[in-house]
N, C-alpha and C. Protein backbone atom coordinates (compact mmCIF):
# COMPACT_ATOMS: atom_id res chain seq x y z
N UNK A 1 106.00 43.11 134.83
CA UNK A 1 105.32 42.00 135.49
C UNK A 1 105.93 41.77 136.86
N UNK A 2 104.92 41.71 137.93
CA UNK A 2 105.54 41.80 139.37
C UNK A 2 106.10 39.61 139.79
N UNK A 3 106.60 39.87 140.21
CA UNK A 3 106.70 38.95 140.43
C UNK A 3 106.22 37.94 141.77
N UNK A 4 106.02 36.67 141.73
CA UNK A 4 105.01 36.26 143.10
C UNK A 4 105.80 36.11 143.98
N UNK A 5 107.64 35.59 144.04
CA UNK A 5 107.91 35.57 145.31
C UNK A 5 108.97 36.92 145.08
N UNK A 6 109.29 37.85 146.19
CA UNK A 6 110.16 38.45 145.62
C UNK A 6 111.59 37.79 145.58
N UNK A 7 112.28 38.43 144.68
CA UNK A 7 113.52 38.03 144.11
C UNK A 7 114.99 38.44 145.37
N UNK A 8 114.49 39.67 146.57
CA UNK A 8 115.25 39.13 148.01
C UNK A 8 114.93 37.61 148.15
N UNK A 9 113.67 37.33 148.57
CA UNK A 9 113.44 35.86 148.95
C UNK A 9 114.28 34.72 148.05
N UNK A 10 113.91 34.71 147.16
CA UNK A 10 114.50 33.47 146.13
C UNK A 10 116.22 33.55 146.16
N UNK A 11 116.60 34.78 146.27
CA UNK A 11 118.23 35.32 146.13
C UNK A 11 118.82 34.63 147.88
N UNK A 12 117.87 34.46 148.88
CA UNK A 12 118.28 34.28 150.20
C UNK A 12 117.96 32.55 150.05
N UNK A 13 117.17 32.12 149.76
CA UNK A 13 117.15 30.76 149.58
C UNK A 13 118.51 29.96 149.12
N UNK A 14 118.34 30.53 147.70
CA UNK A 14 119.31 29.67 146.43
C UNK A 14 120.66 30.08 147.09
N UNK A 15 121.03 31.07 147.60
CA UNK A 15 122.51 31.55 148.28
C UNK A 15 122.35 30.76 149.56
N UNK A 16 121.44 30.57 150.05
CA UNK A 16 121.48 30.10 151.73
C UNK A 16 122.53 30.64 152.55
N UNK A 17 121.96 31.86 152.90
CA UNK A 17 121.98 33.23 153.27
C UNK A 17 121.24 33.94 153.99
N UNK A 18 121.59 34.46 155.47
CA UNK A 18 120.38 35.44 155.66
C UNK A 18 120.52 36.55 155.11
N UNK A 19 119.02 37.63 155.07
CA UNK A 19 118.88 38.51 154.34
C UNK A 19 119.89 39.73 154.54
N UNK A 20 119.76 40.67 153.57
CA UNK A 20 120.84 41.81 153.74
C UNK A 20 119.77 42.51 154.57
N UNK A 21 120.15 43.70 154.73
CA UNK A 21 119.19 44.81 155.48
C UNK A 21 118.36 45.41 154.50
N UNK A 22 118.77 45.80 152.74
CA UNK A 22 117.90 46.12 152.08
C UNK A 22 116.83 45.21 151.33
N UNK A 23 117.27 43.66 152.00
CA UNK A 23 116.45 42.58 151.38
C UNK A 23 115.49 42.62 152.32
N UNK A 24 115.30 42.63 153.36
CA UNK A 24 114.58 42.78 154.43
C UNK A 24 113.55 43.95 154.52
N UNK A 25 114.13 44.86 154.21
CA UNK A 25 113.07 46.16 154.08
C UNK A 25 112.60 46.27 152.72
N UNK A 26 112.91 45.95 151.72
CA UNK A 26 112.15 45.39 150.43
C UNK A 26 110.79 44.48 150.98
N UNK A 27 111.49 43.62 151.47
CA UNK A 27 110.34 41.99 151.70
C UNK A 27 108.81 42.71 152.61
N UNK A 28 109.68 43.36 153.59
CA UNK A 28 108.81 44.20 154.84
C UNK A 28 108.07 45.08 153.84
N UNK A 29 107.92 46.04 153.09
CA UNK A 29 107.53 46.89 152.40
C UNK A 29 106.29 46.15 151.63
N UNK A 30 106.68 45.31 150.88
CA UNK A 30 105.91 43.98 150.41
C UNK A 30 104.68 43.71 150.88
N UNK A 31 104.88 42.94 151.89
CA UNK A 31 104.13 42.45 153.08
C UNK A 31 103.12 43.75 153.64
N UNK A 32 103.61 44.70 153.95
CA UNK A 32 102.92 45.77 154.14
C UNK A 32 102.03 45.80 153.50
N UNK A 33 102.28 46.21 152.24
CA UNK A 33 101.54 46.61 151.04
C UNK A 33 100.50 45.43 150.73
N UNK A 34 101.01 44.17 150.43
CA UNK A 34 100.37 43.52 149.80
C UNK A 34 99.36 42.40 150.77
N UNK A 35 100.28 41.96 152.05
CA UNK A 35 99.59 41.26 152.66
C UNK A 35 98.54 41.94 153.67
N UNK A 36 99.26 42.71 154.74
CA UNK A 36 98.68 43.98 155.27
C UNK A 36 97.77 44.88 155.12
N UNK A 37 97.33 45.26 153.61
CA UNK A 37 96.72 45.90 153.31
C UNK A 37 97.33 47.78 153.72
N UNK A 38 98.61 47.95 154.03
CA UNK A 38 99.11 49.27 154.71
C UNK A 38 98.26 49.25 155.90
N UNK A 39 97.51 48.26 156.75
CA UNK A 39 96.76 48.30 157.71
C UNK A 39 97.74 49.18 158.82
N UNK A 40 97.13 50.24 159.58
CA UNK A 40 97.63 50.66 160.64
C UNK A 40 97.42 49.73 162.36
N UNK A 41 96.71 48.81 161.79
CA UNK A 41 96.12 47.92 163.30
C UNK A 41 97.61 46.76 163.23
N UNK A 42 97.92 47.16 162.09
CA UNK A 42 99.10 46.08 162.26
C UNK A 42 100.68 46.90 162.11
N UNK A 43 100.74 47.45 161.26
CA UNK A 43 101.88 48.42 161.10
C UNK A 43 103.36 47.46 160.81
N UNK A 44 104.35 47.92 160.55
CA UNK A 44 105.52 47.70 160.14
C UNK A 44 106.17 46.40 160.85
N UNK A 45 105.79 46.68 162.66
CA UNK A 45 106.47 46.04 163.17
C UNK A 45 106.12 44.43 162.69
N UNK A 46 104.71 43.78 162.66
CA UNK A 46 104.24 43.03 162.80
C UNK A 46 104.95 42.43 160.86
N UNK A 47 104.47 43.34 160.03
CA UNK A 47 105.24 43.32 158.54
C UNK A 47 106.48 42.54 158.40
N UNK A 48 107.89 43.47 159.49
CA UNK A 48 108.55 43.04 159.30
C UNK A 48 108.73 41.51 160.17
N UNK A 49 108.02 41.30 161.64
CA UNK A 49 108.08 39.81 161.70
C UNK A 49 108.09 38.78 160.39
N UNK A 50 106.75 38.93 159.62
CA UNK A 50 106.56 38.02 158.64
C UNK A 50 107.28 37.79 157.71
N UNK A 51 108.34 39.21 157.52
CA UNK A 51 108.95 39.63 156.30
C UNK A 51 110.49 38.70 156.73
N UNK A 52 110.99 38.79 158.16
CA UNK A 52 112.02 37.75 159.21
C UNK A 52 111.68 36.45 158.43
N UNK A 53 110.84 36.28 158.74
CA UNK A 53 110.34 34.80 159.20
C UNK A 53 109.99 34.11 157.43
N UNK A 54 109.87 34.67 156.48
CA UNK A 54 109.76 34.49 154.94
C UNK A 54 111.17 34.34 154.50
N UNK A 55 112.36 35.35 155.00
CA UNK A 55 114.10 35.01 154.75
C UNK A 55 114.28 34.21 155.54
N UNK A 56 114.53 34.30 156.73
CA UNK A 56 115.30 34.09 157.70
C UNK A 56 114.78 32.23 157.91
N UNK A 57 113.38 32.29 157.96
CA UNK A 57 112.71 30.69 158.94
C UNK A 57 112.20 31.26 160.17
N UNK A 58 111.44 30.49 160.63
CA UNK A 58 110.23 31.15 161.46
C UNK A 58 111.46 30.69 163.15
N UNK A 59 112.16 29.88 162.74
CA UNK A 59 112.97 29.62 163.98
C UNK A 59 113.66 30.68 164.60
N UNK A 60 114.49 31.43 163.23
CA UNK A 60 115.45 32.49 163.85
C UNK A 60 114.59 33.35 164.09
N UNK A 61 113.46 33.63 163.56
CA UNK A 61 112.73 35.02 164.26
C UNK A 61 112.00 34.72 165.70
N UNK A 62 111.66 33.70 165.83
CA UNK A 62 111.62 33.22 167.41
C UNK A 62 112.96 33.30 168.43
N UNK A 63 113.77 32.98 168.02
CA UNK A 63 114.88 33.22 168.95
C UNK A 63 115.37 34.59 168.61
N UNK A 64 115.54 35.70 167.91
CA UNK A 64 115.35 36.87 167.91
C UNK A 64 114.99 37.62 169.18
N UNK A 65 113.70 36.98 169.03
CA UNK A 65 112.63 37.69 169.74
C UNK A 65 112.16 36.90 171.11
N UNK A 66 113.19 36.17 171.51
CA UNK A 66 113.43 35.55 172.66
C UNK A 66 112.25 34.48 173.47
N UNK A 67 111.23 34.61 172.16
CA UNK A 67 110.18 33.38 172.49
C UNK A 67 110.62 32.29 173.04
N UNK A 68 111.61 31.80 172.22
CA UNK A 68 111.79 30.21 172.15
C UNK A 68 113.75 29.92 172.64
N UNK A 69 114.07 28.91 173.43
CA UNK A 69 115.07 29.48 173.99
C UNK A 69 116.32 28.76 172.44
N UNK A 70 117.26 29.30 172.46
CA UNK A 70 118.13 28.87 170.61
C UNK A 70 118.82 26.96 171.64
């Protein structure tokens, strides 16, 4: 039985923690697959934003990515 949030996510919450690198490419893989559809109009990069921003908070992936100033 798959589960609805993955268990990186819930493990990064309850620890309050950012993600490891293999929690991240788990989550990204995910997202790909499931939200994405493996769409190529969107591809990995865009995946792993959402996949950031699901561990991390939509804040740190903005300042990451130098949108928003920290």
């Amino acid at each position: 039985m798959q589960r609805i949030f993955p268990h990186a996510l819930l493990a990064c919450i309850i620890e309050g923690r950012p993600p490891r690198p293999q929690e991240l490419e788990c989550v990204t893989d995910r997202v790909l697959r499931e939200a994405l559809g493996a769409s190529a109009a969107y591809g990995r990069q865009h995946a792993e934003a959402l996949a950031r921003a699901a561990l991390a908070g939509v804040d740190t992936v903005r300042s990451e990515a130098g949108l928003v100033a920290a």
